[in-house]
N, C-alpha and C. Protein backbone atom coordinates (compact mmCIF):
# COMPACT_ATOMS: atom_id res chain seq x y z
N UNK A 1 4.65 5.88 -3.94
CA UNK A 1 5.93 5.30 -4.26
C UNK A 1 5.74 3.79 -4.42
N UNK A 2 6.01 3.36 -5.18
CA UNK A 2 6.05 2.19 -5.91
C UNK A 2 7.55 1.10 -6.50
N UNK A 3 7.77 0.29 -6.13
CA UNK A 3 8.91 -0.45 -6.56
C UNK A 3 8.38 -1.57 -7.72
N UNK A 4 9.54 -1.30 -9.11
CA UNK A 4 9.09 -2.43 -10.18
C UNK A 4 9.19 -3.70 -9.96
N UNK A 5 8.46 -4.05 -10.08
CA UNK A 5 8.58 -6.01 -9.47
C UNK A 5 8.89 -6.60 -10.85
N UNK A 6 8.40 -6.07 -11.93
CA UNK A 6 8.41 -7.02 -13.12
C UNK A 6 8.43 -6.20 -14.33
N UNK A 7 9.12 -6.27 -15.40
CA UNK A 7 9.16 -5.94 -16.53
C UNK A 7 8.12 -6.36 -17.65
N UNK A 8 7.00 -6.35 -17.98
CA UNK A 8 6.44 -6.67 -19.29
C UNK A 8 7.10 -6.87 -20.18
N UNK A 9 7.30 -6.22 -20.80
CA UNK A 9 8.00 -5.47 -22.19
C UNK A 9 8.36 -4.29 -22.17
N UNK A 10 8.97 -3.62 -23.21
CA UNK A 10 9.68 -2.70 -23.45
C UNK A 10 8.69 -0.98 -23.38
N UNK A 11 7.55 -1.74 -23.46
CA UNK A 11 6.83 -0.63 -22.62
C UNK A 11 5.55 -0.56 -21.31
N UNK A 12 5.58 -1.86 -20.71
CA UNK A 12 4.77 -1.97 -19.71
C UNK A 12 5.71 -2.59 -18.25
N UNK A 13 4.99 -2.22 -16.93
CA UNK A 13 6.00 -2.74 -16.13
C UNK A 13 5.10 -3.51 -14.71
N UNK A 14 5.16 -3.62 -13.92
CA UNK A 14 4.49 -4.35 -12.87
C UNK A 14 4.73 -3.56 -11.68
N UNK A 15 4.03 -2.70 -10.84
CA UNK A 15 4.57 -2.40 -9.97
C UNK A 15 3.36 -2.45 -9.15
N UNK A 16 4.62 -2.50 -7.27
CA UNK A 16 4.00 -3.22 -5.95
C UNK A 16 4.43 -2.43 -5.15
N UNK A 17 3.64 -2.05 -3.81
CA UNK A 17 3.79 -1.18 -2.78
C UNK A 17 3.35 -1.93 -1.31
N UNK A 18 3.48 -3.40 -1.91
CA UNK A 18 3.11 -4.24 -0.52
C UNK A 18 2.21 -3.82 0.75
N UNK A 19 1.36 -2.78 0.14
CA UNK A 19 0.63 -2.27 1.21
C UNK A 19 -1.09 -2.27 0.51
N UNK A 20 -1.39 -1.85 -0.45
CA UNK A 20 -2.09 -1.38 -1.24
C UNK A 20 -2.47 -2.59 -2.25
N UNK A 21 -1.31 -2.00 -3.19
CA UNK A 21 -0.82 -3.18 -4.01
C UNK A 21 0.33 -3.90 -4.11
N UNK A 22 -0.60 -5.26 -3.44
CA UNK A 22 0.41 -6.38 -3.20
C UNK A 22 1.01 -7.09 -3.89
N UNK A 23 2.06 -7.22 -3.73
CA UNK A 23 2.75 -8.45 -5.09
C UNK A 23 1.72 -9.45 -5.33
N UNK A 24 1.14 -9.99 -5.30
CA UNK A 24 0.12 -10.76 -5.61
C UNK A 24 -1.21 -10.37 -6.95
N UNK A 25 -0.85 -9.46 -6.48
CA UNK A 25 -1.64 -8.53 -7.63
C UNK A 25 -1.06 -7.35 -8.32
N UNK A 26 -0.03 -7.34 -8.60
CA UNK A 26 0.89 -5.81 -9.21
C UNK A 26 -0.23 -5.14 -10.33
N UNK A 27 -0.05 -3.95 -9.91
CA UNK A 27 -0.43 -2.59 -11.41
C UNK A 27 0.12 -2.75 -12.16
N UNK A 28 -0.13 -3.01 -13.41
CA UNK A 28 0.65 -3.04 -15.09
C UNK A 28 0.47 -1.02 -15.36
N UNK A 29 1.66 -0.83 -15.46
CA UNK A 29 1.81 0.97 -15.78
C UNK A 29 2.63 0.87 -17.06
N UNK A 30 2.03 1.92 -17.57
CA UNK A 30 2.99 2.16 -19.05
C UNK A 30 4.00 2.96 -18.22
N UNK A 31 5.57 2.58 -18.98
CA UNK A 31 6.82 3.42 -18.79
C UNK A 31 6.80 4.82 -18.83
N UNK A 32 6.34 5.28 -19.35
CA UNK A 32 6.40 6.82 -19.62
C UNK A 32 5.19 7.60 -19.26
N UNK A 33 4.28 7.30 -18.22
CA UNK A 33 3.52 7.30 -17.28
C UNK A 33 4.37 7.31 -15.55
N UNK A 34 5.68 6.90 -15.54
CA UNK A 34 6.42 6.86 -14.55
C UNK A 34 7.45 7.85 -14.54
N UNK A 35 7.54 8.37 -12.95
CA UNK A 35 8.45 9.18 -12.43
C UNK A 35 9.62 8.41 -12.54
N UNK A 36 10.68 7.82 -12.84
CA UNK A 36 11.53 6.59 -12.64
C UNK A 36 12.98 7.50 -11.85
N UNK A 37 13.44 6.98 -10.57
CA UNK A 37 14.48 7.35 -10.38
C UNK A 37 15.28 6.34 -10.11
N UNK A 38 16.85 6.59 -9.42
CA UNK A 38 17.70 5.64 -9.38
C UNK A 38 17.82 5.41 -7.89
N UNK A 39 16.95 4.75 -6.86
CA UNK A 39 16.93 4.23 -5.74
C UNK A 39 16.41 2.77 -6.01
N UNK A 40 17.29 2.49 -4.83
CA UNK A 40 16.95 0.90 -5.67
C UNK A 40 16.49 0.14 -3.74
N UNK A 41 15.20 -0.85 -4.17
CA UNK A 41 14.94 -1.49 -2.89
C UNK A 41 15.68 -2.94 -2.91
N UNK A 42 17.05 -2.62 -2.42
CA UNK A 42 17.81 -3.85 -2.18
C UNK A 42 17.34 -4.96 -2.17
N UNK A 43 16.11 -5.74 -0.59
CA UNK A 43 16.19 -6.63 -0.65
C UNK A 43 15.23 -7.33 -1.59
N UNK A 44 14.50 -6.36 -1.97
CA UNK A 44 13.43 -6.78 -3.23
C UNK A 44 14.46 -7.65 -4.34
N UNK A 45 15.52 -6.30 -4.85
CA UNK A 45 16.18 -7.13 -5.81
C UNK A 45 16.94 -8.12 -5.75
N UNK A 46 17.40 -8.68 -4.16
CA UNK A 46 17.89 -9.64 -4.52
C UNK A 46 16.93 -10.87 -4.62
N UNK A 47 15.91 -10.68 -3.90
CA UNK A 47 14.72 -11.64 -4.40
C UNK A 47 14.59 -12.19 -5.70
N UNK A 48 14.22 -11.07 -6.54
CA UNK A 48 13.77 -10.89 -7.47
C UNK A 48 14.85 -11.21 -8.40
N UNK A 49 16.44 -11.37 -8.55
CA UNK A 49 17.43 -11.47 -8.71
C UNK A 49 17.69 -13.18 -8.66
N UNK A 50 17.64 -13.98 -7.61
CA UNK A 50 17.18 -15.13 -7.19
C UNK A 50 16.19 -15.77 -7.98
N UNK A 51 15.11 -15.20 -9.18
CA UNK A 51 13.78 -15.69 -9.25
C UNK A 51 12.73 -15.59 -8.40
N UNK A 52 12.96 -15.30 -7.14
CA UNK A 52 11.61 -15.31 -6.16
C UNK A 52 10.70 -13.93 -6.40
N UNK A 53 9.69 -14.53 -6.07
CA UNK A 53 8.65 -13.09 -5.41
C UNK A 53 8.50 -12.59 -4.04
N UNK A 54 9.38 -11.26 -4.04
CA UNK A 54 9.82 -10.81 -2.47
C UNK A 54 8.12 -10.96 -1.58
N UNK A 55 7.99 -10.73 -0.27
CA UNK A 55 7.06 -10.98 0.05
C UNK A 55 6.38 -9.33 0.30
N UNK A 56 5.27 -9.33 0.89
CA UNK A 56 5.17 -8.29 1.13
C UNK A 56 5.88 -6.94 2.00
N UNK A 57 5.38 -7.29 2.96
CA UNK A 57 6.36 -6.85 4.28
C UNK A 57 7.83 -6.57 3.71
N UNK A 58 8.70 -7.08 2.68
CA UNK A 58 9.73 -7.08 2.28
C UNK A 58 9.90 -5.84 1.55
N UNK A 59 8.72 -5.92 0.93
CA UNK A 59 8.49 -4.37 -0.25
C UNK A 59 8.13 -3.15 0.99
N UNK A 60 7.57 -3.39 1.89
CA UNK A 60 7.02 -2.41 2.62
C UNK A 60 8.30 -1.85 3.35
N UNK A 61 8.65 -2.56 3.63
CA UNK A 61 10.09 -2.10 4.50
C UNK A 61 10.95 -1.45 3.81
N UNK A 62 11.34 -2.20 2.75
CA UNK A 62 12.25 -1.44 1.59
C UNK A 62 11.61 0.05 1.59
N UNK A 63 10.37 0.34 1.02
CA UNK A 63 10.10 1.73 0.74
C UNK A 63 10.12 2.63 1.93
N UNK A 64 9.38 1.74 3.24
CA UNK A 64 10.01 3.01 4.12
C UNK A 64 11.35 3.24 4.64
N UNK A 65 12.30 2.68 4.12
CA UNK A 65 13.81 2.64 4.56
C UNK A 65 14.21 3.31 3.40
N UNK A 66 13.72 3.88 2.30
CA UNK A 66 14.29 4.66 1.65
C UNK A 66 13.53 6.20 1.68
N UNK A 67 12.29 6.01 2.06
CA UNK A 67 11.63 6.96 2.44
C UNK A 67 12.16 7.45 3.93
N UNK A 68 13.13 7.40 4.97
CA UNK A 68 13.37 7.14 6.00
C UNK A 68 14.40 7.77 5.95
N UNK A 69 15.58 7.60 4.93
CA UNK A 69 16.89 7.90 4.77
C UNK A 69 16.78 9.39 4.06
N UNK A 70 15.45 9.63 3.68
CA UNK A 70 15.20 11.13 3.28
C UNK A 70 15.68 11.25 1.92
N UNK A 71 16.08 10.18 0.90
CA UNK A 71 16.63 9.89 -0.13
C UNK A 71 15.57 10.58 -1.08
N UNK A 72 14.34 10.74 -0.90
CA UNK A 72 13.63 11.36 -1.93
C UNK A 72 14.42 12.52 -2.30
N UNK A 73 14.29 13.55 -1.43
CA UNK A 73 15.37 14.83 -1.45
C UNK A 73 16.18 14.59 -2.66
N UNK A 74 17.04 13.38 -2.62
CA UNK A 74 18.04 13.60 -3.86
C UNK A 74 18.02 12.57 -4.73
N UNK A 75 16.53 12.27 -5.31
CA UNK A 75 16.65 11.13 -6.23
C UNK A 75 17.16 12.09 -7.43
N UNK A 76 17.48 11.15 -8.38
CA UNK A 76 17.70 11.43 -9.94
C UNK A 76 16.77 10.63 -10.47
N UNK A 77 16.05 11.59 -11.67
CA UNK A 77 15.26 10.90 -13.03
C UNK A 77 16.34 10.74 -13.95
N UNK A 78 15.84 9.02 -14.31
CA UNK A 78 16.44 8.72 -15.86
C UNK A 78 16.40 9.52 -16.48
């Protein structure tokens, strides 16, 4: 599980798991190579919302607090 940190373009994206891969270094993934659902890691986006780069620990928490809430169970794909 992975949260998008950054948009490329209209077909590449940046994604960080603050554990693995750290914002410091994000995976460039093609879009349609992704599971994409509609859970969203709050405090990432307001970071990221702000201009900042959330920190790590920030991303890490986010995913296990949605991993936590058992939300996988009922994600939706775009």
């Amino acid at each position: 599980m992975f949260v998008i940190v950054e948009v490329v373009n209209e077909r590449f994206v940046l994604l960080a798991d603050g554990d693995l891969r750290k914002i410091e270094n994000p995976k460039v993934k093609n879009i349609k190579h992704l599971q994409i659902t509609r859970m969203q890691a709050d405090d990432v986006l307001t970071c990221l919302s702000r201009g900042e780069k959330p920190d790590n620990h920030i991303i890490r928490k986010n995913l296990k607090r949605l991993q936590e809430a058992g939300e996988l169970d009922g994600k939706e794909v775009w």
